[in-house]
Protein backbone atom coordinates (compact mmCIF):
# COMPACT_ATOMS: atom_id res chain seq x y z
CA UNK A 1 -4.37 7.41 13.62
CA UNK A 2 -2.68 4.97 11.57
CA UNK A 3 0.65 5.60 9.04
CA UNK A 4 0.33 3.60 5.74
CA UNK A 5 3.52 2.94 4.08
CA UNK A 6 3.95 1.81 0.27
CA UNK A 7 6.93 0.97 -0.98
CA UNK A 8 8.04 -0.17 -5.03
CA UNK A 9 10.19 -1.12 -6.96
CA UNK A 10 11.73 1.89 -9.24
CA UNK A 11 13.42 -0.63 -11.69
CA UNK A 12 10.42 -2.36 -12.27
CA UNK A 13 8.61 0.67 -13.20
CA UNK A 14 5.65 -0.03 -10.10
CA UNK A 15 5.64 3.80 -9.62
CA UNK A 16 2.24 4.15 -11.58
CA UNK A 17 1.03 0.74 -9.53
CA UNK A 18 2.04 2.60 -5.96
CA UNK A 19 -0.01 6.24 -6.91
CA UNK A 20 -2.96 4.52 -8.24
CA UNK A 21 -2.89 2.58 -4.37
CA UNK A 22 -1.92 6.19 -2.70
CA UNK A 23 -4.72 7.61 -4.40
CA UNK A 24 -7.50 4.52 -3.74
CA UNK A 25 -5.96 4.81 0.57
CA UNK A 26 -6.79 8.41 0.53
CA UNK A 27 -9.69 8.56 -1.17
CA UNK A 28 -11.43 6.12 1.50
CA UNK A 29 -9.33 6.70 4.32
CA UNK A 30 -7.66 10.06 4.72
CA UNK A 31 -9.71 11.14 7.66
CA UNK A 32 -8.49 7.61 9.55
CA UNK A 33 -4.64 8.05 8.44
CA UNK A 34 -1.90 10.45 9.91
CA UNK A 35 -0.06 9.77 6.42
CA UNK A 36 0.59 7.73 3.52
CA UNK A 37 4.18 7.48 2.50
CA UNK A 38 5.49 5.98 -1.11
CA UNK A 39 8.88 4.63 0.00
CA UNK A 40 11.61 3.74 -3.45
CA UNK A 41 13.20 0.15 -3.21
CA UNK A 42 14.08 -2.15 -6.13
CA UNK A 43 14.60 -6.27 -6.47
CA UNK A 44 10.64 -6.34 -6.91
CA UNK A 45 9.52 -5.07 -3.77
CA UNK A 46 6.20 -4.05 -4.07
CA UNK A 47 4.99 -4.17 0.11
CA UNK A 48 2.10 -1.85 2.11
CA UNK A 49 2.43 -1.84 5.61
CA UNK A 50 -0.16 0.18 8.51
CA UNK A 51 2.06 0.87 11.17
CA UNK A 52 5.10 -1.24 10.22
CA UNK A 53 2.12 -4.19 9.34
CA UNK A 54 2.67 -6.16 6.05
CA UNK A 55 -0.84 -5.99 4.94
CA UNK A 56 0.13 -6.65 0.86
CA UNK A 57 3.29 -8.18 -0.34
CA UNK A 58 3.64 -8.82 -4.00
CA UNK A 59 6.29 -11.29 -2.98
CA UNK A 60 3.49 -13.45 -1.04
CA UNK A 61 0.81 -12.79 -2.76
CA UNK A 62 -1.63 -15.64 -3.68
CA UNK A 63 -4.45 -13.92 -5.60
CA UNK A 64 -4.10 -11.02 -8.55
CA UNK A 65 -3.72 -7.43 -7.28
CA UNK A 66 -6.54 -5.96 -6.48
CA UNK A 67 -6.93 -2.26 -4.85
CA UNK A 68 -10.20 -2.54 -3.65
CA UNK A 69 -8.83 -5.77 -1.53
CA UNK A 70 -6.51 -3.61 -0.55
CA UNK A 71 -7.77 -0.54 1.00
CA UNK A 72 -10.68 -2.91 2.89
CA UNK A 73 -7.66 -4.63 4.22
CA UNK A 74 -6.59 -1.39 5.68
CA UNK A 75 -9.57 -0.39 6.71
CA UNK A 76 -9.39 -3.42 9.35
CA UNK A 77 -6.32 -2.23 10.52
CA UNK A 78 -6.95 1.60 11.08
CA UNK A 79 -10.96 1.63 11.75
């Protein structure tokens, strides 16, 4: 079992962005995760990690967010 980790940016307002992900993890991987944490940060941080993982980083990011992208990139870690 795998812990997913999201952390935001309060500043920025990315609380809204970090539920909607919480929400899209659980709902297609809840029975693969021990836990998904939101974690508060600021200077723009918008990061998911599985396990201590970067698997999204706003920072790097090439391509437009996309939850979907996201939660089949966890599922590669965790299934």
């Amino acid at each position: 079992m795998s812990t997913v980790e999201i952390e935001y940016c309060v500043p920025c307002g990315f609380r809204e962005r970090a539920v909607d992900v919480q929400g899209a993890i659980l709902a297609g991987l809840e029975r693969e995760l021990d836990s998904v944490r939101l974690v508060m940060g600021d200077h723009g941080v918008f990061r998911i990690s599985v396990d201590g993982e970067t698997v999204y980083d706003k920072a790097e990011a090439d391509a437009e967010f996309d939850v979907d992208a996201i939660v089949r990139e966890i599922r590669t870690q965790v299934v």
